[in-house]
C-alpha atoms as a PDB file:
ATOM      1  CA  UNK A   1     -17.429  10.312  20.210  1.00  0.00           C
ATOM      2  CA  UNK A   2     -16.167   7.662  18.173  1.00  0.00           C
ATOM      3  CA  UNK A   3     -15.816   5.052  20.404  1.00  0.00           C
ATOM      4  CA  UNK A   4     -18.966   5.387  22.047  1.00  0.00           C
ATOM      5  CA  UNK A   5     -21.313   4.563  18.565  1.00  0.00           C
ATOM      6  CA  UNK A   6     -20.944   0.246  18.220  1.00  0.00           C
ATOM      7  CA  UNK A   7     -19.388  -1.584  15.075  1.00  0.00           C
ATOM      8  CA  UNK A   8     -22.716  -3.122  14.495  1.00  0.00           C
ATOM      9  CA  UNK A   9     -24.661   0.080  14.927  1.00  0.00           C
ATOM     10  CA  UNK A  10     -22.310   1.690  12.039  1.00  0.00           C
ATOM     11  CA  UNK A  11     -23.043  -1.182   9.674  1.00  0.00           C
ATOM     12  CA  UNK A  12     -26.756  -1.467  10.297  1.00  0.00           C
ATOM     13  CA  UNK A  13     -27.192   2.649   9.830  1.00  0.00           C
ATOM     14  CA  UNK A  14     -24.820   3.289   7.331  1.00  0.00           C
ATOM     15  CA  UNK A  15     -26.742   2.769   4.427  1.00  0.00           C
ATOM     16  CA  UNK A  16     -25.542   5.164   1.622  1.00  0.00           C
ATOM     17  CA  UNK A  17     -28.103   8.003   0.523  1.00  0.00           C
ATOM     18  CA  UNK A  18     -26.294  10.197  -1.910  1.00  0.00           C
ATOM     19  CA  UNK A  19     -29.088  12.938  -1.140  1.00  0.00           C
ATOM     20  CA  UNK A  20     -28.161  12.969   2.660  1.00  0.00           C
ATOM     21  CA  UNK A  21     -24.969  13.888   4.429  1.00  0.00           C
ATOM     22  CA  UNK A  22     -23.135  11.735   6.721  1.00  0.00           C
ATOM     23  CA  UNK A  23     -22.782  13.956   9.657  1.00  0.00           C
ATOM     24  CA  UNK A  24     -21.943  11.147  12.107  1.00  0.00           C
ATOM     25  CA  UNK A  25     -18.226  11.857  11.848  1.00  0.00           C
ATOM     26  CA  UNK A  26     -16.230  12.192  15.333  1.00  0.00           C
ATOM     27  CA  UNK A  27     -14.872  15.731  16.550  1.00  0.00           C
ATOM     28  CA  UNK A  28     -11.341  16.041  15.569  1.00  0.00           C
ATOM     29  CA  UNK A  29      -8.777  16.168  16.759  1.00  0.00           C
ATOM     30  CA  UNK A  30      -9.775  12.512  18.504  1.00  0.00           C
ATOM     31  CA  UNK A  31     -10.249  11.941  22.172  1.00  0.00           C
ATOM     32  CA  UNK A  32      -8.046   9.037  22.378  1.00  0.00           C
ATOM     33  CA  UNK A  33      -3.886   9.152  22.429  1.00  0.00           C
ATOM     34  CA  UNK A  34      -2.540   8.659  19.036  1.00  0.00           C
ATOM     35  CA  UNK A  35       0.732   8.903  19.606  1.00  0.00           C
ATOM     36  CA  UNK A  36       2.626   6.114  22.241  1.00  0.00           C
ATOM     37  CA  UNK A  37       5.550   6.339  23.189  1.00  0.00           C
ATOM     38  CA  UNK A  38       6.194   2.725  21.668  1.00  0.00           C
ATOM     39  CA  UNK A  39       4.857   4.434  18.080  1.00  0.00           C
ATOM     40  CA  UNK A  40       6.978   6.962  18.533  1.00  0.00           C
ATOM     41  CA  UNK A  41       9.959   4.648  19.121  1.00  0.00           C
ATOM     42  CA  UNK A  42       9.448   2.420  15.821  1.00  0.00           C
ATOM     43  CA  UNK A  43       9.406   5.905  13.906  1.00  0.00           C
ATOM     44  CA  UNK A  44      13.096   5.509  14.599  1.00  0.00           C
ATOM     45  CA  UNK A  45      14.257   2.395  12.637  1.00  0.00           C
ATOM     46  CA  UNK A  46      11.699   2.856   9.997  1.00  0.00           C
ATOM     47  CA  UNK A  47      12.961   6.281   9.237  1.00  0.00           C
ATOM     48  CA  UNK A  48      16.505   5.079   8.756  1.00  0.00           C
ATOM     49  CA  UNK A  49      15.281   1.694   6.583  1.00  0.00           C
ATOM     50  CA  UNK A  50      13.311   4.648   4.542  1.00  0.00           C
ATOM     51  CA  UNK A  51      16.730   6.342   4.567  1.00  0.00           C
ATOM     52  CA  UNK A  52      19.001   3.628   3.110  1.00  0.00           C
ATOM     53  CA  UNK A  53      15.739   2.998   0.736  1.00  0.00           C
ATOM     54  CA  UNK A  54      16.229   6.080  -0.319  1.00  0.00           C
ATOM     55  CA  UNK A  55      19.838   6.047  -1.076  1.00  0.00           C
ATOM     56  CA  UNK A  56      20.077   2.785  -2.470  1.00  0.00           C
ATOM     57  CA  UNK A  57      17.902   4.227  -5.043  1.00  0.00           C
ATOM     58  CA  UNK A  58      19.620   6.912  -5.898  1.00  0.00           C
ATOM     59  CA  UNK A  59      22.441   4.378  -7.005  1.00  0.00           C
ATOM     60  CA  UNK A  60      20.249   3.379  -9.816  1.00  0.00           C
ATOM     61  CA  UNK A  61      20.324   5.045 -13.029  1.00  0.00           C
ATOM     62  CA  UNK A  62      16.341   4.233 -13.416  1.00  0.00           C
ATOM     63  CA  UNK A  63      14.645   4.448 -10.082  1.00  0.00           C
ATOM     64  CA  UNK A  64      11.706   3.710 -11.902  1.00  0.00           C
ATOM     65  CA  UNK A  65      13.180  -0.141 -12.141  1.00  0.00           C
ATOM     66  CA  UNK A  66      13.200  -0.460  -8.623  1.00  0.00           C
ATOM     67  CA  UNK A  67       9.106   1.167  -8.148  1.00  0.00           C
ATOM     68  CA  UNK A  68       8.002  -0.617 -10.745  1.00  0.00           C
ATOM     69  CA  UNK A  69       9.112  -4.168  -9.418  1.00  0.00           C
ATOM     70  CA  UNK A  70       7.533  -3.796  -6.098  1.00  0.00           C
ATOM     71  CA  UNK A  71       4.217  -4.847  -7.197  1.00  0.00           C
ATOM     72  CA  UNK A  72       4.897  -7.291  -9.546  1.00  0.00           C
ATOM     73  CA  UNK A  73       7.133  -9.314  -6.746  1.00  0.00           C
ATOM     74  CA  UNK A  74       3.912  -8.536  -4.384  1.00  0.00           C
ATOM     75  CA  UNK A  75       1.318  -9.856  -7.107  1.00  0.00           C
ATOM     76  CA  UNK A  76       3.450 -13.036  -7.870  1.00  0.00           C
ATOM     77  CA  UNK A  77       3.560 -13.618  -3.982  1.00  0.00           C
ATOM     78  CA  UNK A  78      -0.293 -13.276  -3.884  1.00  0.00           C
ATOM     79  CA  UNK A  79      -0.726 -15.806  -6.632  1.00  0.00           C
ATOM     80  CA  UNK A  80       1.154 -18.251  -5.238  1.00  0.00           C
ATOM     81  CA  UNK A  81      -1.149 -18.178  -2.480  1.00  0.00           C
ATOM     82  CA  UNK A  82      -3.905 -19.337  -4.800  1.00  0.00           C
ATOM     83  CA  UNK A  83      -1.520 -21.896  -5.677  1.00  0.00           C
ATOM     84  CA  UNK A  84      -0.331 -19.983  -8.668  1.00  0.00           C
ATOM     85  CA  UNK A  85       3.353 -20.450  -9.362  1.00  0.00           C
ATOM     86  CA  UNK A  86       5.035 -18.607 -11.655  1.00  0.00           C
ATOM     87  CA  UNK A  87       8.699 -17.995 -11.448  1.00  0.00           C
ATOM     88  CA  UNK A  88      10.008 -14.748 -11.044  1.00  0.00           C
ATOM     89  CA  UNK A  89      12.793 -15.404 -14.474  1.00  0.00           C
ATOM     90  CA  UNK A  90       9.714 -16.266 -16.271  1.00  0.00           C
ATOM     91  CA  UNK A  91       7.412 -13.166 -15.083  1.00  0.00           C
ATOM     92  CA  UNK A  92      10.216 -10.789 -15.894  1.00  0.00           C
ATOM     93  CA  UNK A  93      11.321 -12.020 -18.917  1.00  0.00           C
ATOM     94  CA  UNK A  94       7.853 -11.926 -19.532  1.00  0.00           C
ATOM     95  CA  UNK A  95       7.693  -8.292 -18.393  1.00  0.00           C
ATOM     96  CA  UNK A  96      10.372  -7.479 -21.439  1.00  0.00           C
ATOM     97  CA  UNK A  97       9.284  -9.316 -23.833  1.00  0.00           C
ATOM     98  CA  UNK A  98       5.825  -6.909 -23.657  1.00  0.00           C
ATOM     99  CA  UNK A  99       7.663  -4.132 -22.926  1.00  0.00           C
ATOM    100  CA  UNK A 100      10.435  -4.543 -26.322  1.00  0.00           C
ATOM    101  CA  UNK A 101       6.538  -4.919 -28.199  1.00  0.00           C
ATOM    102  CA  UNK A 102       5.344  -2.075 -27.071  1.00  0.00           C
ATOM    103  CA  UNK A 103       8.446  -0.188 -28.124  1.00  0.00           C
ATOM    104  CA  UNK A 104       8.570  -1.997 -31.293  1.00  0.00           C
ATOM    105  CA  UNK A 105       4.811  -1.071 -32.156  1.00  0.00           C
ATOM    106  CA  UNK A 106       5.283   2.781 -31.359  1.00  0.00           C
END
């Protein structure tokens, strides 16, 4: 079982040998619950946000616009962490400018 092998026993024995297996790996399926009732019950609202996601996207004419923006929002988020400003007019017209290049060079 799982549960019954330590954290610090995994670390200290898991040394990678690519000429040995790893055949420490739990029985499935696992011995614990998985599924709460309470995980169960967030399924709910999640699956209708994914819903109106999902519809909202199929009002663009490019749903690639809206996948591709995701991470640059989340990467200009985790820079500003670092204290690393930039504002988001500036990274998208940024975004275009190297985007109309690349056209332009093809």
């Amino acid at each position: 079982m799982l549960h019954d092998i330590s954290i610090e026993w995994l670390f200290i024995k898991m040394s990678w040998q690519p000429d040995q297996p790893y055949n420490v790996l739990p029985h499935l399926p696992p011995a614990i619950e998985l599924e709460s009732i309470a995980l169960l019950k967030a399924c709910i609202p999640a699956r209708v946000a994914l819903a109106e996601l999902k519809q909202a996207g199929q009002l663009l004419p490019n749903q690639g616009l809206l996948v591709n923006t995701l991470p640059l929002l989340e990467a200009k988020d985790s820079s500003e962490i670092e204290n690393i400003v930039i504002p988001t007019r500036i990274l998208f017209n940024a975004i275009a400018i190297a985007i109309a290049a690349k056209c332009w060079l093809q």
